[in-house]
C-alpha atoms as a PDB file:
ATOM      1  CA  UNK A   1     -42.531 -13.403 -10.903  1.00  0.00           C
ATOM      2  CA  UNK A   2     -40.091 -14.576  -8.245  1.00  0.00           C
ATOM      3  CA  UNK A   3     -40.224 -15.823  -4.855  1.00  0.00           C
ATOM      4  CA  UNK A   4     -39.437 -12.896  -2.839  1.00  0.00           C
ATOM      5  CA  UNK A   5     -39.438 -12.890   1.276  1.00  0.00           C
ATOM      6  CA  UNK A   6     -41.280 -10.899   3.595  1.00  0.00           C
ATOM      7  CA  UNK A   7     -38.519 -10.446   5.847  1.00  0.00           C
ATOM      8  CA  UNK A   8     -41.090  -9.676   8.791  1.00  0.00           C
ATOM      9  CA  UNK A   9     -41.560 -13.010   8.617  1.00  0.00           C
ATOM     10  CA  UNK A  10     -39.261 -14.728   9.442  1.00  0.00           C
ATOM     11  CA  UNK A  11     -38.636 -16.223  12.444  1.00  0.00           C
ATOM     12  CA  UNK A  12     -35.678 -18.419  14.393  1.00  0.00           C
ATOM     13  CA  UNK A  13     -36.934 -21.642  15.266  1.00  0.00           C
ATOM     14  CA  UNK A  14     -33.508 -22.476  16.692  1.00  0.00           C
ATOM     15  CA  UNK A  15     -29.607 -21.543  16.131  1.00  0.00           C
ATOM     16  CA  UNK A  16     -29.768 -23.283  12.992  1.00  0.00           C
ATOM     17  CA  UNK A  17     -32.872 -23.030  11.649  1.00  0.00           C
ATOM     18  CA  UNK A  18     -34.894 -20.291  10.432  1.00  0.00           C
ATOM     19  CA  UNK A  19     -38.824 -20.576   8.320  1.00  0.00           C
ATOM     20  CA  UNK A  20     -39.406 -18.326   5.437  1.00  0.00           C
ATOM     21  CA  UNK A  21     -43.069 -17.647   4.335  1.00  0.00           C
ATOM     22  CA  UNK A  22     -42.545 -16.879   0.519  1.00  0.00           C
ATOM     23  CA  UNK A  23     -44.972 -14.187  -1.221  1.00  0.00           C
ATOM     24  CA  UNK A  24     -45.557 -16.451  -4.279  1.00  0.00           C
ATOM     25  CA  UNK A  25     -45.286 -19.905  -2.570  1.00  0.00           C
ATOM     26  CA  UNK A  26     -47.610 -22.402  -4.802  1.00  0.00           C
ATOM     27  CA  UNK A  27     -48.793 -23.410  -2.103  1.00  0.00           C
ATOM     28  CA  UNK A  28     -50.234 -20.297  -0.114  1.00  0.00           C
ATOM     29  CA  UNK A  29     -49.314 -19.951   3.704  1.00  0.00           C
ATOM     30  CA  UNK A  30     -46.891 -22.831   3.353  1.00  0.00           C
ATOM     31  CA  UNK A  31     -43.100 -21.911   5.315  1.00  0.00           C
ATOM     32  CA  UNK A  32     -40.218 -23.275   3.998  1.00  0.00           C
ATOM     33  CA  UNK A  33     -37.542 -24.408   6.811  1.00  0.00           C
ATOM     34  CA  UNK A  34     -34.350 -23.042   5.965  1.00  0.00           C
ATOM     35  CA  UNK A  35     -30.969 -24.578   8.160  1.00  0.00           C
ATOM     36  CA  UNK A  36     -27.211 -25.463   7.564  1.00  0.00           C
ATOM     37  CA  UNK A  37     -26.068 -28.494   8.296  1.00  0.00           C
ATOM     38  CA  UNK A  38     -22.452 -30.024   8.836  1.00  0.00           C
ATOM     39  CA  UNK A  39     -21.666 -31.899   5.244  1.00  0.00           C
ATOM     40  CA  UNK A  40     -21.530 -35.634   5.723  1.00  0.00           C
ATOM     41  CA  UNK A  41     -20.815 -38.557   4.600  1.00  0.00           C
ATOM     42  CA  UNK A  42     -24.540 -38.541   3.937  1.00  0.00           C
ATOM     43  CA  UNK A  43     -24.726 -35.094   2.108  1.00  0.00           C
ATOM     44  CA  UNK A  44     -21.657 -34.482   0.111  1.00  0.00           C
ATOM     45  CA  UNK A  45     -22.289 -35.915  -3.136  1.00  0.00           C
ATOM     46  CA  UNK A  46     -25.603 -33.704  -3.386  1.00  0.00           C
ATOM     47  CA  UNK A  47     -23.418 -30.868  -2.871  1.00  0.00           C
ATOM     48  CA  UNK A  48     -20.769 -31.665  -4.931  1.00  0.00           C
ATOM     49  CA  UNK A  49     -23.801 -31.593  -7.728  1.00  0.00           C
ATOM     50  CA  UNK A  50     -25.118 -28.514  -6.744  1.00  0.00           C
ATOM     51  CA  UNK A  51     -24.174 -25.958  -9.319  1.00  0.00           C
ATOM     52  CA  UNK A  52     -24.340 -22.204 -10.066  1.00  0.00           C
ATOM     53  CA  UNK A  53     -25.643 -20.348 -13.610  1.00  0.00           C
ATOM     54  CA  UNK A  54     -23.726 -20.548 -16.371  1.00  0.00           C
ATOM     55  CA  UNK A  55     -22.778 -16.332 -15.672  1.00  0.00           C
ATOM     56  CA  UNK A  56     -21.683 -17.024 -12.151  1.00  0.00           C
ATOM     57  CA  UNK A  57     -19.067 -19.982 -13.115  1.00  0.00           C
ATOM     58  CA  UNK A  58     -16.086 -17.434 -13.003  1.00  0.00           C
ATOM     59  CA  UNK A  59     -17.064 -16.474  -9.137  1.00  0.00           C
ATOM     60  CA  UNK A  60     -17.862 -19.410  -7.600  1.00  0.00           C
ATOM     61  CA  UNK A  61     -15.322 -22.096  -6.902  1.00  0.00           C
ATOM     62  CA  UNK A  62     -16.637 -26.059  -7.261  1.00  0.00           C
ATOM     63  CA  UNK A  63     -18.301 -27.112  -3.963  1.00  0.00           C
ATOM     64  CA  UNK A  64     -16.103 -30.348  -4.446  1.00  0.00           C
ATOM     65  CA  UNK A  65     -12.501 -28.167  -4.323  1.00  0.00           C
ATOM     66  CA  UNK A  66     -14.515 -26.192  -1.415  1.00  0.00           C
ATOM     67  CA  UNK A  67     -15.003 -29.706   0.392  1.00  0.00           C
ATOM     68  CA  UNK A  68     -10.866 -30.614  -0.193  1.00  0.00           C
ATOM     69  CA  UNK A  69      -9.835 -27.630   1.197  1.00  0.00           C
ATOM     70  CA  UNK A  70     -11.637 -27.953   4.033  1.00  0.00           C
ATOM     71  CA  UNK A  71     -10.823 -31.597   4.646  1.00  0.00           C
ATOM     72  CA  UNK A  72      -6.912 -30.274   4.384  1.00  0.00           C
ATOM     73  CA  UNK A  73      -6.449 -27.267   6.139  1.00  0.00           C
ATOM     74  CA  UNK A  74      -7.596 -26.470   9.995  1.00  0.00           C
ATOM     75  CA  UNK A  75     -10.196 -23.527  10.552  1.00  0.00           C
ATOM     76  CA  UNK A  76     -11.920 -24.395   7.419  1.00  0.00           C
ATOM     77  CA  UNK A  77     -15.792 -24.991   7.881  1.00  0.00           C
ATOM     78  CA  UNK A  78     -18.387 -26.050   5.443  1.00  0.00           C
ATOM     79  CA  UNK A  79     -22.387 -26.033   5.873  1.00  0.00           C
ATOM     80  CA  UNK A  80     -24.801 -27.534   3.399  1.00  0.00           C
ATOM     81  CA  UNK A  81     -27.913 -24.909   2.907  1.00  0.00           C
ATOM     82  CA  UNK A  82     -31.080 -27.145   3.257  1.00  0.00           C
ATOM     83  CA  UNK A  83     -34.383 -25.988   2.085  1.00  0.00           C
ATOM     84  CA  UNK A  84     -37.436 -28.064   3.058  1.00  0.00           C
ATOM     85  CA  UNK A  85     -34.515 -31.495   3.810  1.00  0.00           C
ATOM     86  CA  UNK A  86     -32.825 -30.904   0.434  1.00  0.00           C
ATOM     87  CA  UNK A  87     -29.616 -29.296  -0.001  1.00  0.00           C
ATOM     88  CA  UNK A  88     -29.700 -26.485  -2.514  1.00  0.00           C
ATOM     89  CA  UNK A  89     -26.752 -24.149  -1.575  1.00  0.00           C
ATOM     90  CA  UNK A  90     -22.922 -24.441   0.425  1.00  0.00           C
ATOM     91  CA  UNK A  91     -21.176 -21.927   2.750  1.00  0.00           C
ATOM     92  CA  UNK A  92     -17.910 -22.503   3.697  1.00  0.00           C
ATOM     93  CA  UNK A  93     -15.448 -20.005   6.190  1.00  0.00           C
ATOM     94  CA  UNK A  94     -12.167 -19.481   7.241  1.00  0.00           C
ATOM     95  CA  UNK A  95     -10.954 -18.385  10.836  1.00  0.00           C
ATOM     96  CA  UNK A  96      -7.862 -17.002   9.646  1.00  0.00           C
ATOM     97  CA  UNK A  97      -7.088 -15.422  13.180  1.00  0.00           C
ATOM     98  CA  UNK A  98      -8.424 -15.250  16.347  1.00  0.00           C
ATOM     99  CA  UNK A  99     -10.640 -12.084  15.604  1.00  0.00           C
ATOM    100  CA  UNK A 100     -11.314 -12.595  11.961  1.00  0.00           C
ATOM    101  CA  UNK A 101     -13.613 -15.055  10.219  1.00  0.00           C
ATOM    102  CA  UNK A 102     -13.828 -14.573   6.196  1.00  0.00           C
ATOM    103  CA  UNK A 103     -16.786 -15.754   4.159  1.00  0.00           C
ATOM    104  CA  UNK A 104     -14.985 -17.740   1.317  1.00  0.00           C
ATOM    105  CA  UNK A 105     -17.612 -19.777  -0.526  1.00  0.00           C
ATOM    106  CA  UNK A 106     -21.570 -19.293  -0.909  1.00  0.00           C
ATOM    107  CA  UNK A 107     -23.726 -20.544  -3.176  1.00  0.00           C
ATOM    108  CA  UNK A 108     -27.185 -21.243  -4.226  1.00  0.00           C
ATOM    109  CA  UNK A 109     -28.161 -24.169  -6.370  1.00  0.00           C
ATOM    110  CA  UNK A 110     -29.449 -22.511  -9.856  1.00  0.00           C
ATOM    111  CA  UNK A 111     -32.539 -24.104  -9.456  1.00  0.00           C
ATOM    112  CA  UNK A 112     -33.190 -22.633  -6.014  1.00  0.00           C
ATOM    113  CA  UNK A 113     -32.497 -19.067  -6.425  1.00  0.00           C
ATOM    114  CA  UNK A 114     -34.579 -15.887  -6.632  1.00  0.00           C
ATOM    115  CA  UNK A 115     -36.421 -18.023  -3.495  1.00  0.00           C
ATOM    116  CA  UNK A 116     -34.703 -15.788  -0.499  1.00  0.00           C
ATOM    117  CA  UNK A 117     -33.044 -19.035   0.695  1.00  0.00           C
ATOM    118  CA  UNK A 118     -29.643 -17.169  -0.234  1.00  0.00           C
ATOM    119  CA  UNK A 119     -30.633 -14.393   2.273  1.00  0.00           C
ATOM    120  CA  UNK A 120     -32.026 -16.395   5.179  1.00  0.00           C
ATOM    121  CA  UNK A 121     -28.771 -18.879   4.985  1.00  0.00           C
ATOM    122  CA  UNK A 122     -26.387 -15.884   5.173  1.00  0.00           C
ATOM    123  CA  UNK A 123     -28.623 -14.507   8.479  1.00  0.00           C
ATOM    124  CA  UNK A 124     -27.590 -17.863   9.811  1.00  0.00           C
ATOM    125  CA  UNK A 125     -24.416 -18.372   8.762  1.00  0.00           C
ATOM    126  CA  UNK A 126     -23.259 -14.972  10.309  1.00  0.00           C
ATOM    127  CA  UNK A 127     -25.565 -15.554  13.689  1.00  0.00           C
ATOM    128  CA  UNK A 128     -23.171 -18.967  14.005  1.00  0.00           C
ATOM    129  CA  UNK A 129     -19.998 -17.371  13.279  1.00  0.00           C
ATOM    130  CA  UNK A 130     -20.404 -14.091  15.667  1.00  0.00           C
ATOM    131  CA  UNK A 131     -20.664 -16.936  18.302  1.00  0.00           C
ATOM    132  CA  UNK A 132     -16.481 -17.313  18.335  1.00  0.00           C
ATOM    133  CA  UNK A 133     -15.285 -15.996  21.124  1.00  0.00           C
ATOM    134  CA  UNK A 134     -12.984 -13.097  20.454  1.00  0.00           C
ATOM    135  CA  UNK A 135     -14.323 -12.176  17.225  1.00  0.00           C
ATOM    136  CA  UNK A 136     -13.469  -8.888  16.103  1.00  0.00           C
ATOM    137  CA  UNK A 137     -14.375  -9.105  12.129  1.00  0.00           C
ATOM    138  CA  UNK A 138     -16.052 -10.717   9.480  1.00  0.00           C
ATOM    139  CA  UNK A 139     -14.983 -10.479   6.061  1.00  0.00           C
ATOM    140  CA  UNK A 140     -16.540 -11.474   2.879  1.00  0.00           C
ATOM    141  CA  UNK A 141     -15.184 -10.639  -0.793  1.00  0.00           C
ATOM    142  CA  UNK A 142     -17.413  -9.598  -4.266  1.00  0.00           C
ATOM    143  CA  UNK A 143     -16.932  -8.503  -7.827  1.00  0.00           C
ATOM    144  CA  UNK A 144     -16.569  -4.946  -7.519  1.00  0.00           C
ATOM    145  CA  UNK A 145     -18.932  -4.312 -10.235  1.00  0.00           C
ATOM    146  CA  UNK A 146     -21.801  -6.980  -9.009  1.00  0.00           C
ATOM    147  CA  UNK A 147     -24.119  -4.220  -7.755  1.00  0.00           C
ATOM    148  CA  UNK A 148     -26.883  -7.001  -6.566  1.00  0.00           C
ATOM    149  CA  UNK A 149     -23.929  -8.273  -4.235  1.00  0.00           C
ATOM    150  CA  UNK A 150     -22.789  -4.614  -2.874  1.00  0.00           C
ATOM    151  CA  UNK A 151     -26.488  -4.585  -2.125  1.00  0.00           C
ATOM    152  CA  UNK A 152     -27.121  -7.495  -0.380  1.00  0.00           C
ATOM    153  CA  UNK A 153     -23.850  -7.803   1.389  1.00  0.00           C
ATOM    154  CA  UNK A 154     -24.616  -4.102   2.788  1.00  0.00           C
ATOM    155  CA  UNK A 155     -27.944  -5.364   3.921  1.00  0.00           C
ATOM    156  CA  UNK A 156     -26.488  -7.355   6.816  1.00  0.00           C
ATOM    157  CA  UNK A 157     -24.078  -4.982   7.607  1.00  0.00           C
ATOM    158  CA  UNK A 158     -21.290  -5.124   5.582  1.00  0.00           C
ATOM    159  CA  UNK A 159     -19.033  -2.096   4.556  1.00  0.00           C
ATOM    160  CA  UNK A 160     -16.687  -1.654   1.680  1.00  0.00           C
ATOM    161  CA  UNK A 161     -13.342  -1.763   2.771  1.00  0.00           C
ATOM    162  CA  UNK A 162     -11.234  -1.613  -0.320  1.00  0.00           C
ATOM    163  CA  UNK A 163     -10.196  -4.347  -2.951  1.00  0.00           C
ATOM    164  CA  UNK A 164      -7.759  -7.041  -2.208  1.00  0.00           C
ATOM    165  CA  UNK A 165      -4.365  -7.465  -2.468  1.00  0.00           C
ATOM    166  CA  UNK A 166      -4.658  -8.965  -5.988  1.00  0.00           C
ATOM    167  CA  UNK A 167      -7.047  -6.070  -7.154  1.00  0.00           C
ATOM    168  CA  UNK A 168      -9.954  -8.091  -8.355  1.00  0.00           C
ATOM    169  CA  UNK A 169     -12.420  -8.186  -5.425  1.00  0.00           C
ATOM    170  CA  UNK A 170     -14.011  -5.920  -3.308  1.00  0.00           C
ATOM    171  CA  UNK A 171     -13.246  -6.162   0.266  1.00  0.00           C
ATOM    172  CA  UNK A 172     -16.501  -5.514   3.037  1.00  0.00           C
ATOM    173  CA  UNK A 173     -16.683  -5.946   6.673  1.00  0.00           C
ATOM    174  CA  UNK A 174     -18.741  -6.694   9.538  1.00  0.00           C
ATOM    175  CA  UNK A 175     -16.927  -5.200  12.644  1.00  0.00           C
ATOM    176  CA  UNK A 176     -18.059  -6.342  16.088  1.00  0.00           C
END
């Protein structure tokens, strides 16, 4: 059976850190430390190697375009999810506008899901984000028919909007 989280459990230990007591932990009453970090010239190749299940390909672009666009285009910012000092997932936003931050990447390594790291990295990915000053929105995009994403999205707040201008996501929103 999976790693699942007792969400009553967890706890900040500072803005960018949060510990996660798993359920089924091997080891029982061990935390793992959950953060995001800044990618470096330290971390990037292990993120560049991070990769997704074979059925998720098609929604997730490579960590290494991820890390390009970023490097080329202002507003763009990338964290590396670390479990336990090991990097086993990427964020990355956009500030497209002074009120509106969008969600564009997230992943978890294949290896490392299942584990609630996925859930306890998006808790502080949007607790960083709602620090900007005049934000208004945050935005994040999903299959329409990935029913675990609807889910989870809605979980922290999130609200179907719509689909996007291309028709092939669904739109949800965080408004502040």
């Amino acid at each position: 059976q999976p790693n699942t989280c007792d969400i009553s459990k967890l706890s900040a230990v500072h803005t960018h850190k949060t510990l996660i007591q798993l359920d089924h932990h091997p080891h029982s009453g061990d935390a793992m430390e959950i953060s995001l970090t800044q990618i470096t010239q330290q971390n990037y190749e292990a993120i560049c190697e991070l990769e997704v299940t074979e059925e998720q390909e098609d929604y997730v672009a490579s960590n290494t375009w991820s890390l390009v666009e970023a490097a080329y285009n202002p507003g763009y910012f990338t964290r590396a999810i670390i479990a336990d000092e090991e990097a086993v997932g990427f964020l990355m936003w956009v500030q497209e506008s002074k009120g509106k931050v969008s969600i564009w990447r997230f992943m978890v390594d294949k290896k490392h899901q299942q584990k609630s790291i996925g859930r306890a990295a998006l808790s502080l990915a949007l607790h960083e984000i709602r620090q900007i000053e005049e934000l208004k929105e945050i935005e994040i995009c999903y299959n329409p028919n990935n029913v675990v994403a609807k889910g989870f999205y809605s979980s922290f707040g999130f609200i179907e909007v719509g689909m996007d201008a291309d028709g092939e996501d669904m739109l949800a929103r965080i408004i502040m």
